[in-house]
C-alpha atoms as a PDB file:
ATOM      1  CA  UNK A   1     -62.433 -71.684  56.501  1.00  0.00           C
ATOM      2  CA  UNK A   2     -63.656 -68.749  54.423  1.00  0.00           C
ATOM      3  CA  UNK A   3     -66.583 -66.897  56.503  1.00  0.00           C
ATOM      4  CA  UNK A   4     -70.813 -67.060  55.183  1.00  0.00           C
ATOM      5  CA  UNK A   5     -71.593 -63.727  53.771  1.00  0.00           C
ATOM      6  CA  UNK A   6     -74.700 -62.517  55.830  1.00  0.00           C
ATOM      7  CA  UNK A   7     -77.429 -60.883  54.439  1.00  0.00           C
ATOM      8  CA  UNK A   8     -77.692 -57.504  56.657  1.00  0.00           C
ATOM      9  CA  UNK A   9     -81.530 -56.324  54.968  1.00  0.00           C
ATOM     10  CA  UNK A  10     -83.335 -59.494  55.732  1.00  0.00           C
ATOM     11  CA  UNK A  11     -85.999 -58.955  57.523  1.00  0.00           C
ATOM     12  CA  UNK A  12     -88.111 -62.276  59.023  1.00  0.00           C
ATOM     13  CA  UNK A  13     -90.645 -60.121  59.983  1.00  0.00           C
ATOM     14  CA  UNK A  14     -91.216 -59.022  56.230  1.00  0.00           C
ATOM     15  CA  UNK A  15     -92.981 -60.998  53.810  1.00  0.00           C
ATOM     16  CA  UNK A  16     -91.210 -62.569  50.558  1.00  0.00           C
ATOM     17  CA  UNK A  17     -91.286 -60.135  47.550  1.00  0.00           C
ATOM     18  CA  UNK A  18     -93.849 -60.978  45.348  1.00  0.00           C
ATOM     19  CA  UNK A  19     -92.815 -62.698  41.923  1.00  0.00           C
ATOM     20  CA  UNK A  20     -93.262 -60.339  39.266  1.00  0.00           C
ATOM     21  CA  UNK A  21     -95.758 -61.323  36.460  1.00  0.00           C
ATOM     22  CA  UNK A  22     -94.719 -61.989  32.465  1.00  0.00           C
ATOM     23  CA  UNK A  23     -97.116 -58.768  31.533  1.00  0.00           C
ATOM     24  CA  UNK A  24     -95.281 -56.061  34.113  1.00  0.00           C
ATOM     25  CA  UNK A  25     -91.882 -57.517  32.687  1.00  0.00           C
ATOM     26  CA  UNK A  26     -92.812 -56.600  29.281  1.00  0.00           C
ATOM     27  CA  UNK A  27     -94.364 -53.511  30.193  1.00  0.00           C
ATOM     28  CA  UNK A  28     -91.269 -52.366  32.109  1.00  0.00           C
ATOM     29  CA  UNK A  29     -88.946 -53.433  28.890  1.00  0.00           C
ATOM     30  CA  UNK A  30     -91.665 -51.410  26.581  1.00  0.00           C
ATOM     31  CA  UNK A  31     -91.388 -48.048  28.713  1.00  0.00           C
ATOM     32  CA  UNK A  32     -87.435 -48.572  28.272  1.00  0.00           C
ATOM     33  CA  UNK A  33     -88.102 -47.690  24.920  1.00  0.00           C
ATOM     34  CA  UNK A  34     -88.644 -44.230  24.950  1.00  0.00           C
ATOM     35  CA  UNK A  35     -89.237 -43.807  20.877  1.00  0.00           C
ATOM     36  CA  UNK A  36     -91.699 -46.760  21.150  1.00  0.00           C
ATOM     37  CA  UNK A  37     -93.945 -44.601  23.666  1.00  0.00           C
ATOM     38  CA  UNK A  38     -93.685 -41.428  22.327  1.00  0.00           C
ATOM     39  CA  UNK A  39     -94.687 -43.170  19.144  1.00  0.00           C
ATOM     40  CA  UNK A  40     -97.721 -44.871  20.714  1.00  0.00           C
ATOM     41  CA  UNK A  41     -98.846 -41.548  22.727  1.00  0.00           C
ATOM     42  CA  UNK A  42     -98.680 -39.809  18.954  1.00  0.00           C
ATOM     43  CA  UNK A  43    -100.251 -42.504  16.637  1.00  0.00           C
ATOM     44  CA  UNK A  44    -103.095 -42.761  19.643  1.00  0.00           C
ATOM     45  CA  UNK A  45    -103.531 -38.942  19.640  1.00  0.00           C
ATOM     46  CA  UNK A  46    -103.446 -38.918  15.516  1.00  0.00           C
ATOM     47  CA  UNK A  47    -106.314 -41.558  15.805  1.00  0.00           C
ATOM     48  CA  UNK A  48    -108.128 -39.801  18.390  1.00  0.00           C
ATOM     49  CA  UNK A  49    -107.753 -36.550  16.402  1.00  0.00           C
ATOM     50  CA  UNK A  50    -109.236 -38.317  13.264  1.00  0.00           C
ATOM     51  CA  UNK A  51    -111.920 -39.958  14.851  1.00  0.00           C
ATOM     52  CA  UNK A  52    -113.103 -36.693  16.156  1.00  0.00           C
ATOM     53  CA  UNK A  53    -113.480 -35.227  12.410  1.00  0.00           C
ATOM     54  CA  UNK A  54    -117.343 -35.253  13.148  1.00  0.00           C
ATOM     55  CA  UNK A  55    -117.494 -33.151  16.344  1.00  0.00           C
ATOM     56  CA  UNK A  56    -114.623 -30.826  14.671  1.00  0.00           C
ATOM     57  CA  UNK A  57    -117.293 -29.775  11.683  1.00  0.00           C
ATOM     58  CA  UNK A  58    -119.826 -29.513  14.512  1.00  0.00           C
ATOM     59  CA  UNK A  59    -117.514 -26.861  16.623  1.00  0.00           C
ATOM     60  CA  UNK A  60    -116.604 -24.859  13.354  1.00  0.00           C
ATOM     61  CA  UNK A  61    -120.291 -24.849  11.582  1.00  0.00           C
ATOM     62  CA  UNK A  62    -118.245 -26.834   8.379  1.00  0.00           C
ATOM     63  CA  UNK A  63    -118.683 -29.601   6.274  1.00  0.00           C
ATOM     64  CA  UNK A  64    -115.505 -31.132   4.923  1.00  0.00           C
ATOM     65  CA  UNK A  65    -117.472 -31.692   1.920  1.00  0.00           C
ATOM     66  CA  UNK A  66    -118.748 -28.830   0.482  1.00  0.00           C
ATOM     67  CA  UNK A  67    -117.014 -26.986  -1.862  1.00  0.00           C
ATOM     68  CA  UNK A  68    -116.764 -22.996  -1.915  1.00  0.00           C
ATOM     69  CA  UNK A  69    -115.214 -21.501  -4.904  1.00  0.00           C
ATOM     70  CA  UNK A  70    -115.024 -18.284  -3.704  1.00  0.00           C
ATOM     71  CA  UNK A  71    -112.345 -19.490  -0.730  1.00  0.00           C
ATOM     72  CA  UNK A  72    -110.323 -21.673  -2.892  1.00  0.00           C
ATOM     73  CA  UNK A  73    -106.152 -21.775  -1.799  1.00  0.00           C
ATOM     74  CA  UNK A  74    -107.348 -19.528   1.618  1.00  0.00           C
ATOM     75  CA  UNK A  75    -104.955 -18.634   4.104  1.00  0.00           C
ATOM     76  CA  UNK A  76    -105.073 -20.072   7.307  1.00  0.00           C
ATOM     77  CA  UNK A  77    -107.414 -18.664   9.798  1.00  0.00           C
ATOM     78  CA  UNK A  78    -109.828 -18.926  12.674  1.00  0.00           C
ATOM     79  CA  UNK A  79    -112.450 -20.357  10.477  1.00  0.00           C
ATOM     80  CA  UNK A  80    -110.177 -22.450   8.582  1.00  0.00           C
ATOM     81  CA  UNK A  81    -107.189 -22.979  11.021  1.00  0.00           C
ATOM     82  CA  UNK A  82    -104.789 -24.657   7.936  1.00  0.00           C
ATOM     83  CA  UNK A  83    -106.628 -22.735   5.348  1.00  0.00           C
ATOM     84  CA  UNK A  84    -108.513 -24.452   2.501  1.00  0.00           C
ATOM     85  CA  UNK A  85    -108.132 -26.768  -0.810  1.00  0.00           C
ATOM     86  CA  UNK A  86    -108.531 -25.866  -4.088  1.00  0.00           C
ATOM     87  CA  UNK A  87    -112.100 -26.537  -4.208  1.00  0.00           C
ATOM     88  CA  UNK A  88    -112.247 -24.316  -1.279  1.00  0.00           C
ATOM     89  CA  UNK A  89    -112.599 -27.022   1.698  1.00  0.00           C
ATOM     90  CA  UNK A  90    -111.171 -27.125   4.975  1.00  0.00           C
ATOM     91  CA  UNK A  91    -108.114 -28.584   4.871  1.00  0.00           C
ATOM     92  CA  UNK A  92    -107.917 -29.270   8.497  1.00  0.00           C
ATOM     93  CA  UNK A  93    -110.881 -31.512   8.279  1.00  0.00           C
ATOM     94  CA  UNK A  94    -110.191 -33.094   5.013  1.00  0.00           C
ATOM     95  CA  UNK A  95    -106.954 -34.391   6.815  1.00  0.00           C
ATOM     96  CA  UNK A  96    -108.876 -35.700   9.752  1.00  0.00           C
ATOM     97  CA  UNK A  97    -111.393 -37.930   7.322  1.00  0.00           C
ATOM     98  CA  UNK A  98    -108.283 -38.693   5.041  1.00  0.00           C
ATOM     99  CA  UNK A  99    -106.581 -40.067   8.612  1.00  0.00           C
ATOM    100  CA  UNK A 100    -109.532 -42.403   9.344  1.00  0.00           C
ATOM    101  CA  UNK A 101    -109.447 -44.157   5.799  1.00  0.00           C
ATOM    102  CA  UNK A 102    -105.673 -44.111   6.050  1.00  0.00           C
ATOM    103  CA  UNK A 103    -104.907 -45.815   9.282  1.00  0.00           C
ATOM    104  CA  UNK A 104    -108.359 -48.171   9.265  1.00  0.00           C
ATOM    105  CA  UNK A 105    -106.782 -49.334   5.586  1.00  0.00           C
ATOM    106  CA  UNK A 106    -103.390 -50.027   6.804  1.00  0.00           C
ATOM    107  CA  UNK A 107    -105.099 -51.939  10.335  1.00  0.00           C
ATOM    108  CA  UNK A 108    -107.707 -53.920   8.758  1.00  0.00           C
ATOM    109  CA  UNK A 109    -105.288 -54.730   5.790  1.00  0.00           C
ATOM    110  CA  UNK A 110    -102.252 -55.495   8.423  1.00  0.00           C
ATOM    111  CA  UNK A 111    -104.563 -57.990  10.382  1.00  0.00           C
ATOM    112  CA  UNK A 112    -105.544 -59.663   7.228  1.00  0.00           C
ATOM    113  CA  UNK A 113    -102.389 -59.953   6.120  1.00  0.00           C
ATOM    114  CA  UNK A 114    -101.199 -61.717   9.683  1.00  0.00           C
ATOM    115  CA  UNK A 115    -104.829 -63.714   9.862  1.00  0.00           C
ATOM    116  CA  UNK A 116    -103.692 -65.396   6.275  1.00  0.00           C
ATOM    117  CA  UNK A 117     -99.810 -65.629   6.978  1.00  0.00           C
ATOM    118  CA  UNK A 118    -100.291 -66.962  10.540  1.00  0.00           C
ATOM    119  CA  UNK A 119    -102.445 -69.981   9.007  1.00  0.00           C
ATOM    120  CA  UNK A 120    -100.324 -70.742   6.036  1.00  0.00           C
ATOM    121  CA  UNK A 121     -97.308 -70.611   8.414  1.00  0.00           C
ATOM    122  CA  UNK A 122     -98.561 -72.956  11.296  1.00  0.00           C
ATOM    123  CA  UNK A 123     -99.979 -75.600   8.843  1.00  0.00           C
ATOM    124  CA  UNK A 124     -96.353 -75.237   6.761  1.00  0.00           C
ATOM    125  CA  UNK A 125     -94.440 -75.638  10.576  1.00  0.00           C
ATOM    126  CA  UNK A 126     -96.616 -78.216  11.941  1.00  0.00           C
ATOM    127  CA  UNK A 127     -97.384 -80.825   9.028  1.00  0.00           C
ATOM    128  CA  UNK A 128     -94.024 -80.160   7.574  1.00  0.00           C
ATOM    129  CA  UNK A 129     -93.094 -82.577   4.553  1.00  0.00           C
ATOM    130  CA  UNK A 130     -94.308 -81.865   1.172  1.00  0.00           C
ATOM    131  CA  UNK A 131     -96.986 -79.569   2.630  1.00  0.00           C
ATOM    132  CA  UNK A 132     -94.706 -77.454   3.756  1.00  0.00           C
ATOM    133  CA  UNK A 133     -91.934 -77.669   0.883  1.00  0.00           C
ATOM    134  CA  UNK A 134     -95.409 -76.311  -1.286  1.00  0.00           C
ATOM    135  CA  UNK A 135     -96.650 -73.520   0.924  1.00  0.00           C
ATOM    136  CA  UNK A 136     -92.817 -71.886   1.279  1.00  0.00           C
ATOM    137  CA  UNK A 137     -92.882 -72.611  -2.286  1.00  0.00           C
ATOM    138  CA  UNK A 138     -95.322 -70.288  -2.998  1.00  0.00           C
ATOM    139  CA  UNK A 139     -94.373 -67.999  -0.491  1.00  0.00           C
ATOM    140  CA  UNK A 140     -91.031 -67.600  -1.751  1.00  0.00           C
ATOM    141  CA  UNK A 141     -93.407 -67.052  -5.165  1.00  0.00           C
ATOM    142  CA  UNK A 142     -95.104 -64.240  -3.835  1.00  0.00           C
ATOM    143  CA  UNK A 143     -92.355 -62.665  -2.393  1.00  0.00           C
ATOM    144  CA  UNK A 144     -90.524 -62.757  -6.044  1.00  0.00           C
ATOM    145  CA  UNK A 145     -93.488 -61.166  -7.581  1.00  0.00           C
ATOM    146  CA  UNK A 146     -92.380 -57.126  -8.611  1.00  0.00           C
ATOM    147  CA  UNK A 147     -94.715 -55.446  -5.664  1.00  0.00           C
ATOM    148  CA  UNK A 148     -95.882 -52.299  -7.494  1.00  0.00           C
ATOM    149  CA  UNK A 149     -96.475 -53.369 -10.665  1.00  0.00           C
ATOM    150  CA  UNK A 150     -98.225 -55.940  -9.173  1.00  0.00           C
ATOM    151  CA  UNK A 151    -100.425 -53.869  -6.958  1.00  0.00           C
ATOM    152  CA  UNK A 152    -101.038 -51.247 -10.357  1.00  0.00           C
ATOM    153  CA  UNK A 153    -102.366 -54.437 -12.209  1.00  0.00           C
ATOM    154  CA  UNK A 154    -104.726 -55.472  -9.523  1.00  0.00           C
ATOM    155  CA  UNK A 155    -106.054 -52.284  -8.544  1.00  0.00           C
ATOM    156  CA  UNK A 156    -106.837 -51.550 -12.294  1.00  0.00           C
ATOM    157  CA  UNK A 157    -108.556 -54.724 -12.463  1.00  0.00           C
ATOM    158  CA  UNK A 158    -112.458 -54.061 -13.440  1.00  0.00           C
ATOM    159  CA  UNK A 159    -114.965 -55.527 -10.524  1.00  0.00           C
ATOM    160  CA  UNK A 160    -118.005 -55.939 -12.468  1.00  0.00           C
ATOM    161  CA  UNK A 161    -115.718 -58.541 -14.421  1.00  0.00           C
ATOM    162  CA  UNK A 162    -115.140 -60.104 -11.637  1.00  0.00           C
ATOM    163  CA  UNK A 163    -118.606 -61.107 -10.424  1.00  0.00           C
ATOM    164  CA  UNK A 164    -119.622 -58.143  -8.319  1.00  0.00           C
ATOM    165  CA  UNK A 165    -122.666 -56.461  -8.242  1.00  0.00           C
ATOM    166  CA  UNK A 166    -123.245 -53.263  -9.788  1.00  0.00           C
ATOM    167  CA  UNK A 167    -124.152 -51.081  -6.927  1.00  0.00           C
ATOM    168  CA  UNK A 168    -121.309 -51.691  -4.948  1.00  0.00           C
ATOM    169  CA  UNK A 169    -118.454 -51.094  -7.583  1.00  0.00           C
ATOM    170  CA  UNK A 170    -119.653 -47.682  -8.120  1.00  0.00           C
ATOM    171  CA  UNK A 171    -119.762 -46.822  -4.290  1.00  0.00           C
ATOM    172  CA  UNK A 172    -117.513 -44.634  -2.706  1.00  0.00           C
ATOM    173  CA  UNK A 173    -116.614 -48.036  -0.979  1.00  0.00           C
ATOM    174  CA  UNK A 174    -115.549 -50.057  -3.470  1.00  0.00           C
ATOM    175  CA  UNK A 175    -111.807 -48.450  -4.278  1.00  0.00           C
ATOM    176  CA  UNK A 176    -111.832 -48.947  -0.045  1.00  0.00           C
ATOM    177  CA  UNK A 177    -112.375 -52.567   0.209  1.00  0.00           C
ATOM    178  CA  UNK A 178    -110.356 -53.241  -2.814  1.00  0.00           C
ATOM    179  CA  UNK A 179    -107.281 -51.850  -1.677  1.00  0.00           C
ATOM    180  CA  UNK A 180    -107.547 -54.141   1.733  1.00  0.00           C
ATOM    181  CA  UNK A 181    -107.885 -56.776  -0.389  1.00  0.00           C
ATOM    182  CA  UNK A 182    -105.124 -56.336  -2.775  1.00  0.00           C
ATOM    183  CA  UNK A 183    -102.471 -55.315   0.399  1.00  0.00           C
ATOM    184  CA  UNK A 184    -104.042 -58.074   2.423  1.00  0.00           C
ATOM    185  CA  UNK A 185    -103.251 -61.042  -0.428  1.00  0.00           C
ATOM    186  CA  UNK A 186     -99.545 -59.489  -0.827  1.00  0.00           C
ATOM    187  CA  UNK A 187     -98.835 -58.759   2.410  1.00  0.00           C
ATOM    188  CA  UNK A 188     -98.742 -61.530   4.423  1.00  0.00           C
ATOM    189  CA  UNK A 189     -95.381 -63.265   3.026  1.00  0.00           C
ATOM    190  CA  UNK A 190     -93.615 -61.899   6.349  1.00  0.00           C
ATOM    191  CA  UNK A 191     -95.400 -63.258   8.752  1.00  0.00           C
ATOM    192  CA  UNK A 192     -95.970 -66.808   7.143  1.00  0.00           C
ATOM    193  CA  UNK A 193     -92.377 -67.246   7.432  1.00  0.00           C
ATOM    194  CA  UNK A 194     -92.023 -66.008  11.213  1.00  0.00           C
ATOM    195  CA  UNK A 195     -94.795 -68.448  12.319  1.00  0.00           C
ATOM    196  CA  UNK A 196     -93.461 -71.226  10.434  1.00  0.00           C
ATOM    197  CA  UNK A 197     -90.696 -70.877  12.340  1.00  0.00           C
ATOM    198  CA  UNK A 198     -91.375 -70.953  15.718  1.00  0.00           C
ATOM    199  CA  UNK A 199     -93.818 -73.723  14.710  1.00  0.00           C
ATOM    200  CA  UNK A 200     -91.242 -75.682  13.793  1.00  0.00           C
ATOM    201  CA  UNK A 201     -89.143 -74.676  17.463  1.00  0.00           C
ATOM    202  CA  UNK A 202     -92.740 -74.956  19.605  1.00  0.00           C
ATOM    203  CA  UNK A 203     -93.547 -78.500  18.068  1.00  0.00           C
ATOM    204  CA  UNK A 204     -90.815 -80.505  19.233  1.00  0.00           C
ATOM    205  CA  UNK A 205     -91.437 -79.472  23.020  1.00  0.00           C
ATOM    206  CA  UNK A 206     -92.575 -81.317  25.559  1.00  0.00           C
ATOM    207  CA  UNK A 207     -95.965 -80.028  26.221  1.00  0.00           C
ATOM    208  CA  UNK A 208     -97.052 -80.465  22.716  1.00  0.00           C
ATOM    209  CA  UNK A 209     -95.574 -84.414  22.429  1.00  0.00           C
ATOM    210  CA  UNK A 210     -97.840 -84.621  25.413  1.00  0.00           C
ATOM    211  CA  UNK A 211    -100.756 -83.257  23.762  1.00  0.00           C
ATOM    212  CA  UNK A 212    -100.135 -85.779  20.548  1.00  0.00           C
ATOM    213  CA  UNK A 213     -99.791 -88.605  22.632  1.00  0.00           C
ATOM    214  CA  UNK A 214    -102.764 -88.255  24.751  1.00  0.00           C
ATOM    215  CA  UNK A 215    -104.767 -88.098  21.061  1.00  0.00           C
ATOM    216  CA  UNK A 216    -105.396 -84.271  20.328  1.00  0.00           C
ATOM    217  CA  UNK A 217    -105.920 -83.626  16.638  1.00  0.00           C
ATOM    218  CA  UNK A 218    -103.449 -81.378  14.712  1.00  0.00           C
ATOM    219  CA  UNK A 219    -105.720 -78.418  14.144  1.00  0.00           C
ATOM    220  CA  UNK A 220    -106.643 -78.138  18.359  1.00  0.00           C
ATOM    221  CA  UNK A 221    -102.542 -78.994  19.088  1.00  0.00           C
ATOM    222  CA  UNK A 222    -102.180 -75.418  16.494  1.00  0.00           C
ATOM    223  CA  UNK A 223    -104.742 -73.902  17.936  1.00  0.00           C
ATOM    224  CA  UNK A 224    -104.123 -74.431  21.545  1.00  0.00           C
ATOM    225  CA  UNK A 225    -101.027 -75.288  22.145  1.00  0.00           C
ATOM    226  CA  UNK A 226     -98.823 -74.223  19.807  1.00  0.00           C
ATOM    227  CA  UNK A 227    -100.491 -70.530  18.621  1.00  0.00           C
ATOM    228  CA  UNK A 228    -100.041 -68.823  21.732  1.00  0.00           C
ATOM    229  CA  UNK A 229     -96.548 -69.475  22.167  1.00  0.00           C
ATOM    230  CA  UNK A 230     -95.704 -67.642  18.656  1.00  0.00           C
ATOM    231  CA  UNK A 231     -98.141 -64.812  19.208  1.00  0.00           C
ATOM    232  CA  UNK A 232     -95.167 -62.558  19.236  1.00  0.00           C
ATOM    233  CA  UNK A 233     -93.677 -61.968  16.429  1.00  0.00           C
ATOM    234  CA  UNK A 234     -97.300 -61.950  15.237  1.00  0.00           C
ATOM    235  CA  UNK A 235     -97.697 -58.796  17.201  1.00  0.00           C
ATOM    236  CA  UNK A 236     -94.341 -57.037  15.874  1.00  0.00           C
ATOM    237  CA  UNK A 237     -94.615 -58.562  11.985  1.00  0.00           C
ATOM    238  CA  UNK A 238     -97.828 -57.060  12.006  1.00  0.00           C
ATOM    239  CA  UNK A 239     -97.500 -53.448  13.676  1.00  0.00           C
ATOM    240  CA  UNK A 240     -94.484 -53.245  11.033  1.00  0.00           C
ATOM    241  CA  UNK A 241     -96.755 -54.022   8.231  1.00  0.00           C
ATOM    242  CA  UNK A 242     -98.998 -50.993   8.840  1.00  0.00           C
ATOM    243  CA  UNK A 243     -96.596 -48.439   7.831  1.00  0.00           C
ATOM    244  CA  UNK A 244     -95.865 -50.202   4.913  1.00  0.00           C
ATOM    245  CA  UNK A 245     -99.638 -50.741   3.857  1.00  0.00           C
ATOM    246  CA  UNK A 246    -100.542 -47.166   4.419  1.00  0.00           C
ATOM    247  CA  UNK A 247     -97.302 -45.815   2.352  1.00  0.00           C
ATOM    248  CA  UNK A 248     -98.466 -48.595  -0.944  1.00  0.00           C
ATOM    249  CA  UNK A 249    -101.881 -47.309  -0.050  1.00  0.00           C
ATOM    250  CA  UNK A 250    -100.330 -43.681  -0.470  1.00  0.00           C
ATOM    251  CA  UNK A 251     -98.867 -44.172  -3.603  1.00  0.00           C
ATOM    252  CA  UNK A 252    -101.326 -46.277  -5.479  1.00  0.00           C
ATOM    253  CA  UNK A 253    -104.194 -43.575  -4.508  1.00  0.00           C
ATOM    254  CA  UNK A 254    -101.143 -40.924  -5.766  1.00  0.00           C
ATOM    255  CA  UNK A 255    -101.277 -42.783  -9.093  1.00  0.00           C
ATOM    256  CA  UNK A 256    -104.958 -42.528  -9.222  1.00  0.00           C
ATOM    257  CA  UNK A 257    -105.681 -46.085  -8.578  1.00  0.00           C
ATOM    258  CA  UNK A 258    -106.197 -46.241  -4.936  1.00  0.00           C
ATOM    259  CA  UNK A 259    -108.955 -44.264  -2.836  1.00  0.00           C
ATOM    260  CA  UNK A 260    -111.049 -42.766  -5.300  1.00  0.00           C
ATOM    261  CA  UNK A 261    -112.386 -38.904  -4.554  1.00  0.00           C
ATOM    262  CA  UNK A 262    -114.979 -37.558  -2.772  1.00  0.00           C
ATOM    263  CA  UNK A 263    -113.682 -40.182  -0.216  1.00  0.00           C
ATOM    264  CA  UNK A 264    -110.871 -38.704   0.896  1.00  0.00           C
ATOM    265  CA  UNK A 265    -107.017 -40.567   2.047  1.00  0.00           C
ATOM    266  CA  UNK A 266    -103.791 -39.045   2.720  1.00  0.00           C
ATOM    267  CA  UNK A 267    -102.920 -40.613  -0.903  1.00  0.00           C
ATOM    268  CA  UNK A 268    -105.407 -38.509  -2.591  1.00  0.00           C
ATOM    269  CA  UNK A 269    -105.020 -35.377  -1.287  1.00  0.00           C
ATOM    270  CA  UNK A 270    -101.659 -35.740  -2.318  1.00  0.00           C
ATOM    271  CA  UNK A 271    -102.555 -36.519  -5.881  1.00  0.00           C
ATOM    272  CA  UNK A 272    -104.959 -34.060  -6.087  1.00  0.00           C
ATOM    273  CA  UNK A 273    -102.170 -31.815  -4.970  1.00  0.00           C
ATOM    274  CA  UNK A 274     -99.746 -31.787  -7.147  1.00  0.00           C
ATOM    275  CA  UNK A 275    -100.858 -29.612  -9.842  1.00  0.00           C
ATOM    276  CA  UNK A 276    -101.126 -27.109  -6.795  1.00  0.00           C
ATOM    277  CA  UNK A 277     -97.484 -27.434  -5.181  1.00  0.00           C
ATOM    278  CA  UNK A 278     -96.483 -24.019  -6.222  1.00  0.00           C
ATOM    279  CA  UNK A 279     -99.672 -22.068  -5.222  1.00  0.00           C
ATOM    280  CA  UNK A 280    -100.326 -23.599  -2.564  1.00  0.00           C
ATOM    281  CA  UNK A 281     -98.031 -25.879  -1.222  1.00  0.00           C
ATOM    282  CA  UNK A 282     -99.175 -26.877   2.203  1.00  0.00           C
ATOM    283  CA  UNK A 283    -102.044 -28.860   0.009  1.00  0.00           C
ATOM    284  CA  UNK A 284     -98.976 -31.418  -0.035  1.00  0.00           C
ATOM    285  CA  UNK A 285     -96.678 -30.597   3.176  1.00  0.00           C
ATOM    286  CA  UNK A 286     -99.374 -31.417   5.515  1.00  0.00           C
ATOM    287  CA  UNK A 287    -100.595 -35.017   3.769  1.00  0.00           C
ATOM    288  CA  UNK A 288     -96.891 -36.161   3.324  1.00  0.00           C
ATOM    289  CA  UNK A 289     -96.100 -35.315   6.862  1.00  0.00           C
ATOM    290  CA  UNK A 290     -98.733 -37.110   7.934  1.00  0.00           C
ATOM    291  CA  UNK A 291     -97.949 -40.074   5.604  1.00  0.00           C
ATOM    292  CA  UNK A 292     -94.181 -40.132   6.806  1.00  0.00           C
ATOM    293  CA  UNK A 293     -95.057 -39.569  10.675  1.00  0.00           C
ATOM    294  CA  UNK A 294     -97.105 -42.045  10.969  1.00  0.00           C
ATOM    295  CA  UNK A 295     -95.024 -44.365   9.043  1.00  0.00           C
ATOM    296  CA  UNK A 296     -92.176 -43.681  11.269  1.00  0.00           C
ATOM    297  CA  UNK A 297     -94.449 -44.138  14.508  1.00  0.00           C
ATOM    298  CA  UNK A 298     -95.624 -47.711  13.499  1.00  0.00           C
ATOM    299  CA  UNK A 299     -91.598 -48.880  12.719  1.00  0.00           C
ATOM    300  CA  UNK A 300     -90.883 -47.010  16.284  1.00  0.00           C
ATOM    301  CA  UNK A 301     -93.796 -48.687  17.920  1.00  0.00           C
ATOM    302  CA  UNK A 302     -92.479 -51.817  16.315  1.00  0.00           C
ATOM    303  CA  UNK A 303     -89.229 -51.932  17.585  1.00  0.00           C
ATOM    304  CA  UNK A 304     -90.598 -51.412  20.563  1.00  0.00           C
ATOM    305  CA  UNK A 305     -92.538 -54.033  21.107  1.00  0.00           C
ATOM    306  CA  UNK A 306     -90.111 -56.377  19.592  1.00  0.00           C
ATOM    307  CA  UNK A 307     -87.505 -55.573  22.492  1.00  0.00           C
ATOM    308  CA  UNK A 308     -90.445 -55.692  25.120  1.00  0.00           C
ATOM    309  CA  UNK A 309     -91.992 -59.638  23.739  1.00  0.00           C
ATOM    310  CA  UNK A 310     -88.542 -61.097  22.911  1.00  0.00           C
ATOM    311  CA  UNK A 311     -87.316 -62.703  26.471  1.00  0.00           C
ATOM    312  CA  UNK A 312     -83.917 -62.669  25.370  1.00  0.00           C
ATOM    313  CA  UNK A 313     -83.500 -58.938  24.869  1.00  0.00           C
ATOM    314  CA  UNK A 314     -80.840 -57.422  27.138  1.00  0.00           C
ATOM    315  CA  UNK A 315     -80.909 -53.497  27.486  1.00  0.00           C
END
């Protein structure tokens, strides 16, 4: 009779290890992922950096605003550590403000985007039928629809045609707000099509059969049951999208349509650049660094939290 293996390290005296919870396991996956932190440390100290703009002009006696003509193209220096524009404003600063409308475009935009996709997908995965056959219908629409022609035609669109009142098309807001819009109602193809399905996987489990026989309505069954389960690729579909939304948001305000000047985006500065690029070409190096770090941070970050939410990943 082959002898019991015997386990040498227990220990009756010592408690039972305690279970480890869903959150440190996907934690402890994330941290595997070393380009998926160092892209979260960088993309948290680039916000921090640009939220800080204010106390920045404070500490240097500047105003990213105001234009000196005398100190137009300047070297870098103390006063001006990445030297000036050529309307003679800090650079370092204009950066900083461009950063805030940058990233808070491609957020809000990338949330909008998920908000709209998430709730065409679940009603497409849960109702199914000819409700569904028509929303992937017009998803598959959308997606055939020629994205930056698409995006020139709406942003040239006139507002005051539209309905809108006069005062806020000519604010600095208005070219803001409409780019969120126009990203938002393009960009949320992506995710429609993750939700719908896991909607269609999470449905046809137990716990949700339960819930429909015991009387719930469909919208409480999405809502309840059946939305928390396909939070994740929610979370990843949507982190993706903000690299994208900032680089459209890039080139449309390159093409003059996006963020219009004084208010200041990585996209402009590089427009406004680019009859500069010889003279001074850092006007451009710093913005499309910017543009193509942060870009890469949010795919990085991404990836990362794909491998850290997805059970099934194996490192």
């Amino acid at each position: 009779m082959r002898p019991t293996a015997v386990n040498l390290d227990y220990d009756p005296q010592k408690p039972p290890s305690k279970p480890r919870s869903i959150a440190w396991l996907m934690a402890r996956r994330f941290l595997k992922h070393r380009f998926a932190v160092l892209s979260g440390i960088m993309l948290g100290l680039l916000a921090l950096l640009s939220l800080s703009a204010p106390l920045f002009e404070v500490m240097w006696g500047i105003d990213g605003e105001t234009t000196d003509l005398l100190k137009r193209s300047a070297s870098p220096s103390w006063e001006h550590p990445l030297g000036t524009d050529e309307l003679g404003r800090d650079l370092l600063i204009r950066l900083l403000h461009g950063g805030q409308v940058s990233l808070y475009v491609g957020l809000v935009a990338a949330m909008a985007a998920a908000a709209i996709g998430t709730i065409i997908g679940l009603f497409a995965g849960y109702y199914g039928g000819w409700l569904d056959s028509f929303l992937m219908r017009f998803t598959d629409g959308v997606i055939s629809l020629p994205l930056l022609p698409l995006l020139i035609v709406l942003a040239a669109l006139d507002l005051t045609k539209l309905g809108l009142p006069e005062s806020f098309v000519q604010s600095e807001f208005a070219s803001l707000y409409r780019i969120i819009a126009i990203t938002a109602l393009v960009g949320w193809t992506t995710v429609a099509r993750l939700v719908r399905g896991a909607t269609l996987s999470v449905r046809e489990r137990e716990f949700v059969l339960a819930a429909q026989s015991l009387g719930a309505s469909g919208p409480r069954i999405m809502l309840v049951h059946i939305l928390p389960n396909v939070v994740s690729p929610i979370i990843v579909a949507t982190t993706l999208s903000v690299g994208q939304i900032i680089l459209l948001e890039s080139v449309l305000s390159f093409l003059g349509l996006g963020i219009q000047p004084p208010l200041p985006s990585w996209g402009n500065m590089l427009d406004g650049a680019q009859d500069f690029i010889w003279n001074n070409p850092a006007l451009a190096i710093w913005p499309g660094m910017l543009i193509f770090v942060s870009v890469i941070c949010f795919n990085f970050l991404g990836d990362g939290l794909q491998d850290a939410l997805d059970p099934r990943s194996v490192r």
